[in-house]
C-alpha atoms as a PDB file:
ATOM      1  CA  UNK A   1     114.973  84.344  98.932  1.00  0.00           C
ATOM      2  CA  UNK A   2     111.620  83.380  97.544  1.00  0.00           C
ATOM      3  CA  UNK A   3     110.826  81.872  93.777  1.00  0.00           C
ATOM      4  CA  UNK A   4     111.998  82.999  90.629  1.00  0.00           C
ATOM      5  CA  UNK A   5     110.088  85.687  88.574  1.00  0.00           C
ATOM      6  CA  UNK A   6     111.282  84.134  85.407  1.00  0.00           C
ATOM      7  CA  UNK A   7     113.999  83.220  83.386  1.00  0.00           C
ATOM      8  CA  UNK A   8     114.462  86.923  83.377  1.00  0.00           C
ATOM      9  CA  UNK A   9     115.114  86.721  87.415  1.00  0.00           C
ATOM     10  CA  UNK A  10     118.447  88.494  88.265  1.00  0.00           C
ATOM     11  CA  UNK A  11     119.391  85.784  90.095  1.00  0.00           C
ATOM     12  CA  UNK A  12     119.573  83.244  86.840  1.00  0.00           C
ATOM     13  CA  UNK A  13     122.272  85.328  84.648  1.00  0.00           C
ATOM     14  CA  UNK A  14     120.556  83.827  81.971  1.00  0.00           C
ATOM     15  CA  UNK A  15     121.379  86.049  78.874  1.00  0.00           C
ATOM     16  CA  UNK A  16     117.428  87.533  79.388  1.00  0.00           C
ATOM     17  CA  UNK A  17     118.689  88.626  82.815  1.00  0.00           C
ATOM     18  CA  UNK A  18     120.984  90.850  81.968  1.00  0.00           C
ATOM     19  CA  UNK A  19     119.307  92.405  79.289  1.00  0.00           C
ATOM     20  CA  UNK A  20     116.581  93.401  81.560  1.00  0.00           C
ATOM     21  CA  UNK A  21     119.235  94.655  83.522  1.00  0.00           C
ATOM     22  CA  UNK A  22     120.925  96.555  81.043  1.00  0.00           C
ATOM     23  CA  UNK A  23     123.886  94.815  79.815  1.00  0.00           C
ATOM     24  CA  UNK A  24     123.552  94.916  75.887  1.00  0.00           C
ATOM     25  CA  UNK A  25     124.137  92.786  73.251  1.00  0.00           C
ATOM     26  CA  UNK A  26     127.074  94.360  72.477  1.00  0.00           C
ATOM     27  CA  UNK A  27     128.852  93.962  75.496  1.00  0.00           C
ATOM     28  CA  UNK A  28     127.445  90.412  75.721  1.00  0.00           C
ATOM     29  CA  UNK A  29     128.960  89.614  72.274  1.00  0.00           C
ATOM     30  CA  UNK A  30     132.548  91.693  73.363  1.00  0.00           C
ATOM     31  CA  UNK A  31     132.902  89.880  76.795  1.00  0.00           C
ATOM     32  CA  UNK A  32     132.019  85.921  74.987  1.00  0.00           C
ATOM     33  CA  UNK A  33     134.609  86.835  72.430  1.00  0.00           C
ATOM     34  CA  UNK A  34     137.116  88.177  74.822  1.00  0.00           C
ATOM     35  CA  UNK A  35     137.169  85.633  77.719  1.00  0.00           C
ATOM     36  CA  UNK A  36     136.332  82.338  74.946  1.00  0.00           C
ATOM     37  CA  UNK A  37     133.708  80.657  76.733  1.00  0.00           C
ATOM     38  CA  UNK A  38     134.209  76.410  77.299  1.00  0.00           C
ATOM     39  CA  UNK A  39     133.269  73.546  79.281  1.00  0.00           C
ATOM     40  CA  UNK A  40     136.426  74.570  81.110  1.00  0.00           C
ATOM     41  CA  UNK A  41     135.646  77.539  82.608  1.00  0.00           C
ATOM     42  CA  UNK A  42     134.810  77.555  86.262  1.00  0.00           C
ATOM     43  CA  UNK A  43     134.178  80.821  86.992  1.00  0.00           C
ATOM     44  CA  UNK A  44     133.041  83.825  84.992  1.00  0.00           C
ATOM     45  CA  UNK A  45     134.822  87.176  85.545  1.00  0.00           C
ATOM     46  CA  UNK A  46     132.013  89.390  85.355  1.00  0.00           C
ATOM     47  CA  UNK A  47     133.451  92.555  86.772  1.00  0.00           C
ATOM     48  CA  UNK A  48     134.924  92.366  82.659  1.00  0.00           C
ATOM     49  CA  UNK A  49     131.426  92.350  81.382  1.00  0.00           C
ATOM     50  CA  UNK A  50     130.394  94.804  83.591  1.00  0.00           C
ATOM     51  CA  UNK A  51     133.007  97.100  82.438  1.00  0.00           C
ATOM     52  CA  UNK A  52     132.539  96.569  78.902  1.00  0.00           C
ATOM     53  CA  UNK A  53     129.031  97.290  79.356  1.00  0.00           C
ATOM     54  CA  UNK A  54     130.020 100.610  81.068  1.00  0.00           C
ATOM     55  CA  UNK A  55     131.887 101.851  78.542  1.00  0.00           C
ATOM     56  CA  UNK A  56     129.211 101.516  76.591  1.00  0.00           C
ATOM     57  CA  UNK A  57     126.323 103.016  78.592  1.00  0.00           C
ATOM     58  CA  UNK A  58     128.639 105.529  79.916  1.00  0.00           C
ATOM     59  CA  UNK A  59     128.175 108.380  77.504  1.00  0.00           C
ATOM     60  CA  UNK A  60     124.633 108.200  77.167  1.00  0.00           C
ATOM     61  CA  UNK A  61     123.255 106.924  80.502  1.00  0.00           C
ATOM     62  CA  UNK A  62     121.394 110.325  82.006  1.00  0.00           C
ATOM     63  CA  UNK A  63     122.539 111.427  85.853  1.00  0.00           C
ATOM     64  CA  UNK A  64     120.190 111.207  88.373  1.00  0.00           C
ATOM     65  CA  UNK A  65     119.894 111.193  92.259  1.00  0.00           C
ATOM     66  CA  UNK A  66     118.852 108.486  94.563  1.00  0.00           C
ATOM     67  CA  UNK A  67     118.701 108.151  98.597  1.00  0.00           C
ATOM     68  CA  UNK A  68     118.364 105.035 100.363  1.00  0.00           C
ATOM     69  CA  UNK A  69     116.351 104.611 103.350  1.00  0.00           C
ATOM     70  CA  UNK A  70     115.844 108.358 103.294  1.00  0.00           C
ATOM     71  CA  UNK A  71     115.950 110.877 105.968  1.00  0.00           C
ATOM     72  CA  UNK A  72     114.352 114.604 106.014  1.00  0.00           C
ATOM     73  CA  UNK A  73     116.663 117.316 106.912  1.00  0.00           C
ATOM     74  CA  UNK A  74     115.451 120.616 108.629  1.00  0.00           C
ATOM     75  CA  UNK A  75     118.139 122.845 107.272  1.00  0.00           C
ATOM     76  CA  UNK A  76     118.852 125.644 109.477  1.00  0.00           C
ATOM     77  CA  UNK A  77     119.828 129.228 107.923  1.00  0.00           C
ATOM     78  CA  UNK A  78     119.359 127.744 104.944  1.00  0.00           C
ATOM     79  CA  UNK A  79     119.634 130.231 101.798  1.00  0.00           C
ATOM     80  CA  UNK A  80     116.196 130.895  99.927  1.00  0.00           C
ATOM     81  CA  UNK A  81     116.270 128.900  96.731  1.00  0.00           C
ATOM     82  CA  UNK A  82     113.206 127.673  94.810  1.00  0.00           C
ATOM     83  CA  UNK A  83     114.937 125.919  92.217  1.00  0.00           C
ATOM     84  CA  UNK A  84     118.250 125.269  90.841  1.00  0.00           C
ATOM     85  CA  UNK A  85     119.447 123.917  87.178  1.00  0.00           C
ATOM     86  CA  UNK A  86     121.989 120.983  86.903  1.00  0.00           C
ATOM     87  CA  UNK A  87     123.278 119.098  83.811  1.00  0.00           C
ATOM     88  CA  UNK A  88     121.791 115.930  82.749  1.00  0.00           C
ATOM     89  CA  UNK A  89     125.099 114.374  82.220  1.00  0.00           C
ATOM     90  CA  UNK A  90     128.330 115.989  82.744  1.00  0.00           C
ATOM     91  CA  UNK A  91     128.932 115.799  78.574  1.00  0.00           C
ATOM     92  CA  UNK A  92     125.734 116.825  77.271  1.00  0.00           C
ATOM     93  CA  UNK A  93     124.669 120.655  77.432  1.00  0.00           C
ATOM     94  CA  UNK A  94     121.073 119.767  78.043  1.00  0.00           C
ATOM     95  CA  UNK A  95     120.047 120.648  81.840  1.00  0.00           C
ATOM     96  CA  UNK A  96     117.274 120.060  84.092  1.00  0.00           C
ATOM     97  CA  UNK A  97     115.599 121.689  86.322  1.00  0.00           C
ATOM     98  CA  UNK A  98     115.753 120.762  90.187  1.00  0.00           C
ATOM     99  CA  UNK A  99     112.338 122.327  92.645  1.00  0.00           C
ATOM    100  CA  UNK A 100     114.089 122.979  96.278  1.00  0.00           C
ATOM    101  CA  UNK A 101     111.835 121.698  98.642  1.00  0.00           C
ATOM    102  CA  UNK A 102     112.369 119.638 102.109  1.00  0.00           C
ATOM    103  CA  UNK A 103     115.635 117.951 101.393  1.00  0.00           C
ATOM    104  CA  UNK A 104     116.049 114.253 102.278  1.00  0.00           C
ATOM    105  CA  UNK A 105     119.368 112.373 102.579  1.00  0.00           C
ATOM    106  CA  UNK A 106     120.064 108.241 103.218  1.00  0.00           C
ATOM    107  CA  UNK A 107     120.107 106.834 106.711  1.00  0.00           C
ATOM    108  CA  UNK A 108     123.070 105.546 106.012  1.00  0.00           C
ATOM    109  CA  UNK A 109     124.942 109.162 105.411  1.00  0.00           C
ATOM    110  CA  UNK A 110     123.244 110.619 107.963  1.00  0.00           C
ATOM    111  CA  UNK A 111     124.966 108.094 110.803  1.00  0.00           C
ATOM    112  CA  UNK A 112     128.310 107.784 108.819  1.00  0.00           C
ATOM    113  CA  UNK A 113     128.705 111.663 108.553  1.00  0.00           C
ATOM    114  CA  UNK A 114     126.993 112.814 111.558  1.00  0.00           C
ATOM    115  CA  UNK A 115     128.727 116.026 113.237  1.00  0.00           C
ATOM    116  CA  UNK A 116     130.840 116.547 110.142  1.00  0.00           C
ATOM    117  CA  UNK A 117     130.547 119.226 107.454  1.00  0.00           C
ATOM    118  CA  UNK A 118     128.969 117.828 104.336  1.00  0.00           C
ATOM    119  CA  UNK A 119     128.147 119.220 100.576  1.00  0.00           C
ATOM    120  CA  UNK A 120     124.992 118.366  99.271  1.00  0.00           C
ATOM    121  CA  UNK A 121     126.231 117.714  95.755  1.00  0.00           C
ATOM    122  CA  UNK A 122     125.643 120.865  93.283  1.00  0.00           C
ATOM    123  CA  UNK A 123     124.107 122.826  96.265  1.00  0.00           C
ATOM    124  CA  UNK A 124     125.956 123.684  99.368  1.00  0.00           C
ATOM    125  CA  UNK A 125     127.401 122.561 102.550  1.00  0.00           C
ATOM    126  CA  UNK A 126     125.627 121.672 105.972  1.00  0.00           C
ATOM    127  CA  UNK A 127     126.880 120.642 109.366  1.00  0.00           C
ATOM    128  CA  UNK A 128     125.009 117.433 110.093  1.00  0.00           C
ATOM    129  CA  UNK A 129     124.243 116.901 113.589  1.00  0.00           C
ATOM    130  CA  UNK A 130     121.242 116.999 116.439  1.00  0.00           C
ATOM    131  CA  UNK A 131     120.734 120.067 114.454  1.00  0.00           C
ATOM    132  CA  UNK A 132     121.679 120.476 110.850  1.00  0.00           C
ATOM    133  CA  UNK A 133     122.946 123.989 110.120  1.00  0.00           C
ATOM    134  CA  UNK A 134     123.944 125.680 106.338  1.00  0.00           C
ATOM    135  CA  UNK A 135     127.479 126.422 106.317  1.00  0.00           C
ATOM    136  CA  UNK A 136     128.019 128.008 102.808  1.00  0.00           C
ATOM    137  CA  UNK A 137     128.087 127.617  99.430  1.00  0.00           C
ATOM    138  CA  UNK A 138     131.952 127.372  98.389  1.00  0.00           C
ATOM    139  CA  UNK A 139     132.873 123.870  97.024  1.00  0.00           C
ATOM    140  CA  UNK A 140     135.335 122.967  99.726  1.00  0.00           C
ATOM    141  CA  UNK A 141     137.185 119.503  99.845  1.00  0.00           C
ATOM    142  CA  UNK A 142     134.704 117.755 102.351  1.00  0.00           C
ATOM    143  CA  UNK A 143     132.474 114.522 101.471  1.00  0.00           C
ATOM    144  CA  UNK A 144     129.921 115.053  98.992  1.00  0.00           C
ATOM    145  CA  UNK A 145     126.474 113.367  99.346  1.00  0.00           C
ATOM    146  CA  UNK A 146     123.321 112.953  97.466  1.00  0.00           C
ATOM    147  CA  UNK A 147     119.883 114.569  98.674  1.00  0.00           C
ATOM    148  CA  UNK A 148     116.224 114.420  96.601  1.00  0.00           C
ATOM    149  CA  UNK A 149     113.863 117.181  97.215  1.00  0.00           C
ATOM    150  CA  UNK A 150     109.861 116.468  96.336  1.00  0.00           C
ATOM    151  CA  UNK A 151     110.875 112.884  95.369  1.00  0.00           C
ATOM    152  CA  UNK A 152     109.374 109.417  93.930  1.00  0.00           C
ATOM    153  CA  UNK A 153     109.186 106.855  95.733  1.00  0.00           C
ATOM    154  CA  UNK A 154     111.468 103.746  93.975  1.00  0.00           C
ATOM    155  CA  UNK A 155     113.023 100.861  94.360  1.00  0.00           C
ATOM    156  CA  UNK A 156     115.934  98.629  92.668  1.00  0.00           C
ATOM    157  CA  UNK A 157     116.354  95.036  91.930  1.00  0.00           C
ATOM    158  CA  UNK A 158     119.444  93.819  93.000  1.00  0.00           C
ATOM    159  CA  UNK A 159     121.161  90.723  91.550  1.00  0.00           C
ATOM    160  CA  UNK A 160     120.723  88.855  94.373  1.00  0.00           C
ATOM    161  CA  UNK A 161     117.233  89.480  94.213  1.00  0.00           C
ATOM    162  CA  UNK A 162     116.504  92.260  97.141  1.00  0.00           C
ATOM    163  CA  UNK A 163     115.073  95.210  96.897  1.00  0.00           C
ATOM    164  CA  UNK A 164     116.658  98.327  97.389  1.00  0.00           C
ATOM    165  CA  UNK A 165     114.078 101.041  98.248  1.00  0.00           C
ATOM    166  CA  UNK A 166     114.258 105.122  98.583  1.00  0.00           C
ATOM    167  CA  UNK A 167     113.833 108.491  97.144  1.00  0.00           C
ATOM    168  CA  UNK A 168     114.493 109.409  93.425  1.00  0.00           C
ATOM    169  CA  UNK A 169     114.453 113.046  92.250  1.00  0.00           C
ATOM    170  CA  UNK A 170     111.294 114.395  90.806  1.00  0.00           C
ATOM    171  CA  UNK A 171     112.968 113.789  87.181  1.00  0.00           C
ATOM    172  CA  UNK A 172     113.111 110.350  86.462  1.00  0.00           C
ATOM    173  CA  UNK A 173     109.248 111.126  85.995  1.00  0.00           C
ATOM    174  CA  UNK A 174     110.620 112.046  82.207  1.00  0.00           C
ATOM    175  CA  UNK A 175     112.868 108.530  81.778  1.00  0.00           C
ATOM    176  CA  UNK A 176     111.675 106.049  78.951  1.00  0.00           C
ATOM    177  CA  UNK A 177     110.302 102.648  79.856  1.00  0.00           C
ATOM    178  CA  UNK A 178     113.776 100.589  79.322  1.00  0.00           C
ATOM    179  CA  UNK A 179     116.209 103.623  79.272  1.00  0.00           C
ATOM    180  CA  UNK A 180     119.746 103.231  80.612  1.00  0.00           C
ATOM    181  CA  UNK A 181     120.292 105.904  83.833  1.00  0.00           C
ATOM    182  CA  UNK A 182     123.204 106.206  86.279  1.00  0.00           C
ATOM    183  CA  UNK A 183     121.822 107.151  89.729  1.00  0.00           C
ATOM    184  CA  UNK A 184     124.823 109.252  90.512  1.00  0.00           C
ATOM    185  CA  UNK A 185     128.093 108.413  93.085  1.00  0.00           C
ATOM    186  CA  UNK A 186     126.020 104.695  93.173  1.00  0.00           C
ATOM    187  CA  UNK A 187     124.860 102.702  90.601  1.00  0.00           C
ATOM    188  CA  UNK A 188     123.897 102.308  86.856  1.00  0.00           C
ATOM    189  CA  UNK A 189     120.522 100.666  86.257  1.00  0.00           C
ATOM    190  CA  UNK A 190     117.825 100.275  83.719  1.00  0.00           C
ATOM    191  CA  UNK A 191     114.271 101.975  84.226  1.00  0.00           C
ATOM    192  CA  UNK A 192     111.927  98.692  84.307  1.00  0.00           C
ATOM    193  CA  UNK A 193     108.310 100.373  85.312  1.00  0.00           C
ATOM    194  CA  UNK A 194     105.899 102.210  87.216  1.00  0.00           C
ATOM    195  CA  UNK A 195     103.895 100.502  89.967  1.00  0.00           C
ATOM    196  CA  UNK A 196     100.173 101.263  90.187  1.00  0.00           C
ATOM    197  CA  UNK A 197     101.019 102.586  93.551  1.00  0.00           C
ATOM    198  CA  UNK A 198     103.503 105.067  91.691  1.00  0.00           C
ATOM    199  CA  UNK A 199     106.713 103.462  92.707  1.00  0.00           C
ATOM    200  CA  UNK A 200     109.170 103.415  90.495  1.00  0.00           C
ATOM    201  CA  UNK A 201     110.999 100.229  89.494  1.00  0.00           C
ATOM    202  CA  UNK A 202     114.731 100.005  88.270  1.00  0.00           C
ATOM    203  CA  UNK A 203     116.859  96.771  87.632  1.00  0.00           C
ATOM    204  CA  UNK A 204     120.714  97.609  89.043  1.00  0.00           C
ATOM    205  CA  UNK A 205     122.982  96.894  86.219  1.00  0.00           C
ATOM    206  CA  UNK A 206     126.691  97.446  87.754  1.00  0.00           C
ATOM    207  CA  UNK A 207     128.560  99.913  89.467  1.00  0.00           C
END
């Protein structure tokens, strides 16, 4: 709800939409050749641009992790870790580095996965519940779930114009103005700004 921002408003998909959203010119030019736009056309199967696009942004788009509506975990009998090192993107040997602090999760996983074991993706597993208890560190076949630890506050602008707001990991400090990220097991989106109040702004490109 509420006015426009601009042509570029995500709710337009005017061709300046989508850019700011991430969907390049290449994929732009790929899906208009493929699908042969005409007066005929009643509705636009997007879910082929978006793919295109993916395929694109794919190999290059940086790994990062989000939480929605976040909640802090106290982890009992927790192991003592100060930091850990992951890859920026499972085909790129570059890696980052990843301070263990108080972890946070979403609301959302948090109620869906209460009194079940969980993995904290690339750390361990924890039994959520009125108390949340480490388990161990073997990669067992049990749901995997993002977490942040000493976050940034951020939000996402979804197509129909809502906000999405949460956690990011202390990383996406490093991101260029305009880069391409995937927010790992969620979204791809493109880094738009930073807020004078430090929030961190993305624009959600496709899934």
């Amino acid at each position: 709800s509420g006015e426009f921002i601009g042509w570029d408003d995500p709710r337009t998909w005017s061709i300046q939409s989508l850019k700011r959203r991430g969907i390049t010119v290449k994929a732009i030019r790929e899906f208009v050749e493929e699908i042969g736009l005409n007066k005929q056309d009643i509705s636009i199967p997007i879910d082929i641009l978006y793919s295109i696009n993916r395929k694109i942004i794919d190999p290059i788009a940086n790994r990062y992790s989000f939480v929605k509506n976040p909640v802090g975990l106290n982890i009992l009998k927790k192991p003592k870790m100060e930091k850990i090192e992951m890859l920026i993107h499972p085909d790129k040997a570059e890696t980052k580095e990843i301070k263990i602090g108080k972890i946070f999760i979403s609301d959302d996983d948090f109620k869906k996965l209460k009194n079940k074991e969980i993995r904290l993706l690339h750390l361990y597993n924890i039994q959520l519940g009125e108390k949340v208890k480490f388990t161990s560190e073997e990669n067992k076949e049990i749901p995997k779930i993002n977490w942040v630890s000493d976050g940034e506050k951020t939000r996402i602008l979804m197509p129909d114009g809502k906000w999405v707001e949460g956690l990011a990991e202390k990383a996406v400090e490093s991101i260029d103005e305009g880069e391409m990220i995937q927010f790992e097991r969620n979204f791809f989106c493109r880094f738009d700004k930073v807020e004078k109040d430090m929030t961190y702004e993305f624009w959600f490109s496709h899934r």
